[in-house]
Structure formats: structure tokens, C-alpha cells
C-alpha atoms as a PDB file:
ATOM      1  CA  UNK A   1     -15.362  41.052 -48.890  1.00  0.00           C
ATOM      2  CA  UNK A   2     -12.090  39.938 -50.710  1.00  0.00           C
ATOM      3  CA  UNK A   3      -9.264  42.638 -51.170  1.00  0.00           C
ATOM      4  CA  UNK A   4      -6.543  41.867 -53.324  1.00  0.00           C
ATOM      5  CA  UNK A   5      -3.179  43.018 -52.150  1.00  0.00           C
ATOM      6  CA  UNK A   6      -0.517  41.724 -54.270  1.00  0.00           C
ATOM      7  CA  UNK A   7      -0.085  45.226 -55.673  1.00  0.00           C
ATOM      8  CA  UNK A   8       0.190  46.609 -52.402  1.00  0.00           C
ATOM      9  CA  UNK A   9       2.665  43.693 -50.995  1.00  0.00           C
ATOM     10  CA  UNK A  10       5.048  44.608 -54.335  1.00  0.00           C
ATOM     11  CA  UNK A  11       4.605  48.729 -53.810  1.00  0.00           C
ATOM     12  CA  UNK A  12       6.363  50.610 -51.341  1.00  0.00           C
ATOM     13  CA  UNK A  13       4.175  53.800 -50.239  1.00  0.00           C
ATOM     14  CA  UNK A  14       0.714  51.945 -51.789  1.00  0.00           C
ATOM     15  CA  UNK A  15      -2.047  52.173 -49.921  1.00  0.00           C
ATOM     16  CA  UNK A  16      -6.399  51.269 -49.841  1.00  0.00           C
ATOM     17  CA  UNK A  17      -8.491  52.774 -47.843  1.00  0.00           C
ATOM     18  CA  UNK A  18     -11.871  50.760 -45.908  1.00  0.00           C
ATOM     19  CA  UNK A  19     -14.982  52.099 -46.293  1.00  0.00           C
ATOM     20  CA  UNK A  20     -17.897  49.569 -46.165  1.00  0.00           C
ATOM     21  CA  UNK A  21     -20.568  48.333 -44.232  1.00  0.00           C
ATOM     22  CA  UNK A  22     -21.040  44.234 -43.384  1.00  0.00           C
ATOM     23  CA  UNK A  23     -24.053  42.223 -42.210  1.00  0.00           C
ATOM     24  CA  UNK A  24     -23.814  40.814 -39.304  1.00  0.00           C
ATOM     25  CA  UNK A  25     -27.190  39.796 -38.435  1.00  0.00           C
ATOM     26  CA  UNK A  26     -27.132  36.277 -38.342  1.00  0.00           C
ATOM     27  CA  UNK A  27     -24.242  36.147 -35.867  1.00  0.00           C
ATOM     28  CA  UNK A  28     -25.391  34.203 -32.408  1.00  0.00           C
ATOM     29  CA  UNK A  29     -23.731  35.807 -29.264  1.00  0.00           C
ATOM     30  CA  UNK A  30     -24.977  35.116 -25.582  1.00  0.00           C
ATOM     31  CA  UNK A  31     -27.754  32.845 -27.407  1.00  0.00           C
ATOM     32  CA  UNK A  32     -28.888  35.785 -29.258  1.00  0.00           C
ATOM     33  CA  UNK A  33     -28.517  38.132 -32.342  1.00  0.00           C
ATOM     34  CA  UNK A  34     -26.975  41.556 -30.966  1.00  0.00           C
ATOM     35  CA  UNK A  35     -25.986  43.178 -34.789  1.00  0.00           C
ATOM     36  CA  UNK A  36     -29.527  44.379 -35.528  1.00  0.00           C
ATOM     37  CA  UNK A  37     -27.371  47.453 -37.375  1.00  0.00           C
ATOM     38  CA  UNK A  38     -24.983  47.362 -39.914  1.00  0.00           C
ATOM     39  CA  UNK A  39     -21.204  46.825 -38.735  1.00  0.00           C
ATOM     40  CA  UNK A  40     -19.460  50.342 -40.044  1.00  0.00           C
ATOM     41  CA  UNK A  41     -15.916  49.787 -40.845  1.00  0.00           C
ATOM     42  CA  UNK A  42     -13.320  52.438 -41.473  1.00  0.00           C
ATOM     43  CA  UNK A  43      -9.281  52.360 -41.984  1.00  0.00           C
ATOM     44  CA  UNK A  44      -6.671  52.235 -44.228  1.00  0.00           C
ATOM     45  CA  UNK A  45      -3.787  49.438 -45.169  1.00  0.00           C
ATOM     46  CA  UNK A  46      -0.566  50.416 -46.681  1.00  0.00           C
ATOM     47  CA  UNK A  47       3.241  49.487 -47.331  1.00  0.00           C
ATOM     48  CA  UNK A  48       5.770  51.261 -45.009  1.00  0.00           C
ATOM     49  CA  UNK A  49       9.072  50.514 -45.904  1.00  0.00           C
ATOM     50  CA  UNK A  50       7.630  46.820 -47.163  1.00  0.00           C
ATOM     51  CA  UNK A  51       5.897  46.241 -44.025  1.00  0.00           C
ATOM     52  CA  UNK A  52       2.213  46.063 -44.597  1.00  0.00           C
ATOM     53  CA  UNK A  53       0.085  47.008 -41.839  1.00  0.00           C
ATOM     54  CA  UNK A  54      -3.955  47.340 -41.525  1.00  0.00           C
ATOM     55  CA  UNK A  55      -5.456  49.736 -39.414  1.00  0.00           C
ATOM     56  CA  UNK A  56      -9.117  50.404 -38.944  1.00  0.00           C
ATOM     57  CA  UNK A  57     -12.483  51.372 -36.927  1.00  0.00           C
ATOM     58  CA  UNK A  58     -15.464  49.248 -36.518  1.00  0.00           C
ATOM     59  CA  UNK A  59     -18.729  51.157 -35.311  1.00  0.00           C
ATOM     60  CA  UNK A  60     -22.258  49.963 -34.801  1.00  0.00           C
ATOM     61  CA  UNK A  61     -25.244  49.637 -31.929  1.00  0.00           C
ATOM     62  CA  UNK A  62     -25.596  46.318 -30.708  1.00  0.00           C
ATOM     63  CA  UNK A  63     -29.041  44.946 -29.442  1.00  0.00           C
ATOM     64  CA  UNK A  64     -28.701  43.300 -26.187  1.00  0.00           C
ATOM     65  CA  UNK A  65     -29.701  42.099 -22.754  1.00  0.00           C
ATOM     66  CA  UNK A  66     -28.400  42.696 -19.197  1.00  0.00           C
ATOM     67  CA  UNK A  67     -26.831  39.860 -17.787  1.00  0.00           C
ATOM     68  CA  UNK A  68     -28.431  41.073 -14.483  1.00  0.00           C
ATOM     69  CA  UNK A  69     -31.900  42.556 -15.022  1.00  0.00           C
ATOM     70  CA  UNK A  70     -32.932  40.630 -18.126  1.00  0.00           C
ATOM     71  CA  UNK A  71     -33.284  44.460 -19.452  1.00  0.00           C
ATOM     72  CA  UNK A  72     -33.064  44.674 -23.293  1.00  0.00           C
ATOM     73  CA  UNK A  73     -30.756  47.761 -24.170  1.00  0.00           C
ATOM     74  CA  UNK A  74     -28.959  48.992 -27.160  1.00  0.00           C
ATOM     75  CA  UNK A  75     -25.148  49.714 -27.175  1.00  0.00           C
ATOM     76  CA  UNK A  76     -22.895  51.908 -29.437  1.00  0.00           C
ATOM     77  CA  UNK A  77     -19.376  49.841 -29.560  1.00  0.00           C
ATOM     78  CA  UNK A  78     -16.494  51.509 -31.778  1.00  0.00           C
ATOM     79  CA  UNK A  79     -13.208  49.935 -31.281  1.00  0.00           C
ATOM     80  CA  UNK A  80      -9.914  49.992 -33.361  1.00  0.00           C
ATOM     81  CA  UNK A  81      -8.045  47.169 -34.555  1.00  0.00           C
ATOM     82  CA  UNK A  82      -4.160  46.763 -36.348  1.00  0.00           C
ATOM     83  CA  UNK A  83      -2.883  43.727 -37.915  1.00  0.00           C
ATOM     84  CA  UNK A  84       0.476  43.348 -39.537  1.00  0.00           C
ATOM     85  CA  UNK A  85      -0.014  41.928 -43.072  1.00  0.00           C
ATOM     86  CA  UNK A  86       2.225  39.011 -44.407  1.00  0.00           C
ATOM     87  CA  UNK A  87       2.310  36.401 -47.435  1.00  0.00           C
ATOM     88  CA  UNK A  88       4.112  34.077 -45.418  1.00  0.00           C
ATOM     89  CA  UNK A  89       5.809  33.102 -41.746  1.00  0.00           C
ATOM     90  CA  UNK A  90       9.405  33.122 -42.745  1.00  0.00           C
ATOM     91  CA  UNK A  91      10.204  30.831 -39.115  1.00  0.00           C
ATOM     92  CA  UNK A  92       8.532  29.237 -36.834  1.00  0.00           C
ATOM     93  CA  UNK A  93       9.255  32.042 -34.113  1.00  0.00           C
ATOM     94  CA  UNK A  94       6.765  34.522 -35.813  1.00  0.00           C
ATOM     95  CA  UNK A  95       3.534  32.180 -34.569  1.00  0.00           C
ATOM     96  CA  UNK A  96       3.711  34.049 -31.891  1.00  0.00           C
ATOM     97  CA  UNK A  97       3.219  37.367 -33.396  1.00  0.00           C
ATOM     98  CA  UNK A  98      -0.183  38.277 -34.377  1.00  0.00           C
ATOM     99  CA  UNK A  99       0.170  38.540 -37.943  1.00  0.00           C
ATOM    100  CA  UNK A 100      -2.308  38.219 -40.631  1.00  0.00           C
ATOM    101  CA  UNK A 101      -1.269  35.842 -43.095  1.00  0.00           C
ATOM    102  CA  UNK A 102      -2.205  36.463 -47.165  1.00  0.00           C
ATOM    103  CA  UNK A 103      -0.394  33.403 -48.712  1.00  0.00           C
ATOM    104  CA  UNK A 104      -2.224  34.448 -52.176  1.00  0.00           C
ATOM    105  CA  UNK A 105      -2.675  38.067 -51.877  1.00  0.00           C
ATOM    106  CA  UNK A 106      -6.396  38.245 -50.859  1.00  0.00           C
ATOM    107  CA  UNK A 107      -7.769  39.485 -47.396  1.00  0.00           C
ATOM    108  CA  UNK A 108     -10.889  38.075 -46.195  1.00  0.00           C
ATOM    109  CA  UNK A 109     -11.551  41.451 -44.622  1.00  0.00           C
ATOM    110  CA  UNK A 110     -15.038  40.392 -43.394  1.00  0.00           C
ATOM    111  CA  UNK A 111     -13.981  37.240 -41.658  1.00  0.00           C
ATOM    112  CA  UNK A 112     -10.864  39.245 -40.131  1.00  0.00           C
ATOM    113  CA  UNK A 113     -13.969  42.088 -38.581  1.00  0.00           C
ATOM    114  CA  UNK A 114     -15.944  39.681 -37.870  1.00  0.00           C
ATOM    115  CA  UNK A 115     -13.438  37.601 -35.606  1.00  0.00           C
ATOM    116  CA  UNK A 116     -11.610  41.274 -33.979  1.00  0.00           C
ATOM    117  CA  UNK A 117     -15.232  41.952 -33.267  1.00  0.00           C
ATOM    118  CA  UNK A 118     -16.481  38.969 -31.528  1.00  0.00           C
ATOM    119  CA  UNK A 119     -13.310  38.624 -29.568  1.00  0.00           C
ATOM    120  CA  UNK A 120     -13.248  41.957 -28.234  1.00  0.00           C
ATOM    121  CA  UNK A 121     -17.119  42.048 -26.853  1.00  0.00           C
ATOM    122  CA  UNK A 122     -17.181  41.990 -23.209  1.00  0.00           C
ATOM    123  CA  UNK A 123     -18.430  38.557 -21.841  1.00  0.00           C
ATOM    124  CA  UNK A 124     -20.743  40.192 -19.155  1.00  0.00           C
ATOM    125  CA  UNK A 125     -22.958  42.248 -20.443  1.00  0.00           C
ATOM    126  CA  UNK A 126     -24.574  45.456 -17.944  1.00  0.00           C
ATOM    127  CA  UNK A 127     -27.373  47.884 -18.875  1.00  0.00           C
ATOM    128  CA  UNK A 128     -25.295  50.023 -16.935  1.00  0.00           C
ATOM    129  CA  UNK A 129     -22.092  49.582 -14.613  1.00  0.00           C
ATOM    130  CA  UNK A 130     -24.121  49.993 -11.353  1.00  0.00           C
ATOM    131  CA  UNK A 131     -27.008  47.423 -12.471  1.00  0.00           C
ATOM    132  CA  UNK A 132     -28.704  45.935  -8.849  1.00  0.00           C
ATOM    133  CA  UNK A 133     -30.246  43.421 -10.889  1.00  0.00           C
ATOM    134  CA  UNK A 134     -33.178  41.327  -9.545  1.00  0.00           C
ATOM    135  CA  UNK A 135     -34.324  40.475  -6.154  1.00  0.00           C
ATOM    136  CA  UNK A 136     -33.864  36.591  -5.937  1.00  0.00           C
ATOM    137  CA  UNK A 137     -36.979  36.022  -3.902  1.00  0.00           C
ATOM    138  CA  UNK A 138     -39.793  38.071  -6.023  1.00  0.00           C
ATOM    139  CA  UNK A 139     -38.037  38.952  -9.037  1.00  0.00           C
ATOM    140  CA  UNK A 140     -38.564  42.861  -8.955  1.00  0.00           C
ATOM    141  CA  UNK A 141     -35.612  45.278 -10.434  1.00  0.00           C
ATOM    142  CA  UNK A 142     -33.956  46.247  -7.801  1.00  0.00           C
ATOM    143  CA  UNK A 143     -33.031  49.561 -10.176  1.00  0.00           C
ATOM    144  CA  UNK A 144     -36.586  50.832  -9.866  1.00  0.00           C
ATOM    145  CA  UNK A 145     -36.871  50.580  -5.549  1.00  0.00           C
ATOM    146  CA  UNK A 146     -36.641  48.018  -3.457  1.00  0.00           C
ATOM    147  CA  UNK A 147     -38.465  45.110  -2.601  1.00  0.00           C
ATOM    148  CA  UNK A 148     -40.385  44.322   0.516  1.00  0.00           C
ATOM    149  CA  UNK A 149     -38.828  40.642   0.600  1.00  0.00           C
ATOM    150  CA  UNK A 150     -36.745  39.573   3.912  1.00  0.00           C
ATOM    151  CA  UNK A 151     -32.947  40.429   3.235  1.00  0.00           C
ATOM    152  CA  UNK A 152     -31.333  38.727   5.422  1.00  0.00           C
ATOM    153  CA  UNK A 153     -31.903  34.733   6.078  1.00  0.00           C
ATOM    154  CA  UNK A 154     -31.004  33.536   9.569  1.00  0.00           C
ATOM    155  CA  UNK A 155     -28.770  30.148   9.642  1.00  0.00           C
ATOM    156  CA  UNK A 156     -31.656  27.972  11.409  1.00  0.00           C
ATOM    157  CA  UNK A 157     -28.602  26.552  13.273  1.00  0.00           C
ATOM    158  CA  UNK A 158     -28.637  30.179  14.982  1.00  0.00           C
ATOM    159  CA  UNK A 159     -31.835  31.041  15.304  1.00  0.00           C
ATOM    160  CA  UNK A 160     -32.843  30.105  18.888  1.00  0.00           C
ATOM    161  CA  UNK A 161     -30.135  32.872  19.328  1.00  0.00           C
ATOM    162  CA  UNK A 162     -31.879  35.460  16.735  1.00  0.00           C
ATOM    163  CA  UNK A 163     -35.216  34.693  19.116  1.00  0.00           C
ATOM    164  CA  UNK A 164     -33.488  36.218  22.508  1.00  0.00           C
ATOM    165  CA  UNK A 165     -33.017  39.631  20.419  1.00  0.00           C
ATOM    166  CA  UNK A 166     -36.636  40.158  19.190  1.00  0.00           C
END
């Protein structure tokens, strides 16, 4: 979606408001496709005092997979992003500012979600922040019980020792 801005860049006090849904669907994260549901973004961008600044929400339920039980879950994300709008860098000094630069007036404003999004997803993904995960011997999730699989594995180095004890 392509918003044209040069209005807004020329009028103090001008502002749009964000409203729209994008498709996401086809994006590959963690070798698979988490946006099953629309991406839901809300916000606003408008001229302060000739500084243009965008400021909005993105909301949605992403389809995914722990990283330590192999569960499949489903996660509500809504995070908020802000991006100072420019046509141009006027030096070289401002590279290091995150600012979005418009050289023609138009905003990609699904490429701009789309890259906020995917670098603010965690890279480890959890069911739930106390996953156990699997046992690495039979496989079983250790989140419904335990297994009956030997914990502990004896250094063979020390196990004449381990046979005085039993």
C-alpha cells in the first residue's frame, strides 16, 4: 500500500490516519508460514512543526511451533512502532538515525510493517515461558509427566566408583 505524502511534507498540522489490514501469508519465518491471520494495522502520521513522524499498532495471531516441544500454538502479537519521516538525509551524520526516507513523497507502508514486524519477532519461539520440552532419550513432553528414561548418565571413566555405592 502506497501513501502519498507530499501534501503532508508541505502542511504544518496535516495529518492521515492507518486503518488497513495486509496479507502476510506467504511470508517464511523459522521455515514456516506463521501469518495465517490478517496483519491489523492502526496509527496515524502527521506534521509537527515540519517534522513528520509515523506512529502506529500492528495486531494479529501468529501460527507457530515451540522451539522446544515441537507443539503447534497460536500467538496474539501487538506491538507499536514510530518512524520519523524525511524526503531526504540533509548529511551524512543522520545515517545513523532511524529515519524513513520518502525521496518522492510515497510510503511503501506495507514493506515498512512488514520489515518492523519481522524484526521485532522473538527468535526463540516457547509455547509457554516454562516449556520442559522433550526428553532426549524417548521423546515424550516432559510438560505432560515425566518419563521413565535414566536421568543421569555416569562418565564410564567413573563408574567402577558408581558400582561401590549400589
Amino acid at each position: 500500500m502506497k501513501m502519498d505524502l507530499k501534501q503532508l511534507f508541505d502542511l504544518v498540522g496535516e495529518k492521515q490516519e492507518i486503518d488497513c489490514d495486509f496479507d502476510f501469508s506467504n511470508e517464511k519465518l523459522y521455515g514456516t508460514a506463521p501469518f495465517t491471520h490478517p496483519v491489523r494495522v492502526t496509527g496515524k502520521i502527521e506534521n509537527r512543526a515540519g517534522v513528520v513522524r509515523l506512529v502506529f499498532s500492528v495486531k494479529s495471531v501468529l501460527s507457530l511451533q515451540c522451539d522446544r516441544c515441537l507443539k503447534a500454538f497460536e500467538k496474539t502479537i501487538d506491538y507499536s512502532f514510530s518512524h520519523i519521516v524525511v524526503r531526504e538525509l540533509s548529511n551524512a551524520d543522520d545515517e545513523e538515525f532511524d529515519y524513513v526516507v520518502c525521496a518522492d513523497g510515497m510510503l511503501d507502508l506495507e514493506e515498512l510493517v512488514r520489515a518492523d514486524l519481522m524484526l521485532e519477532l522473538p527468535t526463540k519461539v516457547l509455547c509457554k515461558e516454562d516449556c520442559k520440552g522433550l526428553c532426549p532419550k524417548c521423546g515424550k513432553d516432559l510438560n505432560l509427566g515425566s518419563c521413565d528414561c535414566k536421568t543421569k548418565d555416569i562418565d564410564p571413566r567413573w563408574q567402577a566408583l558408581s558400582d561401590l555405592f549400589s
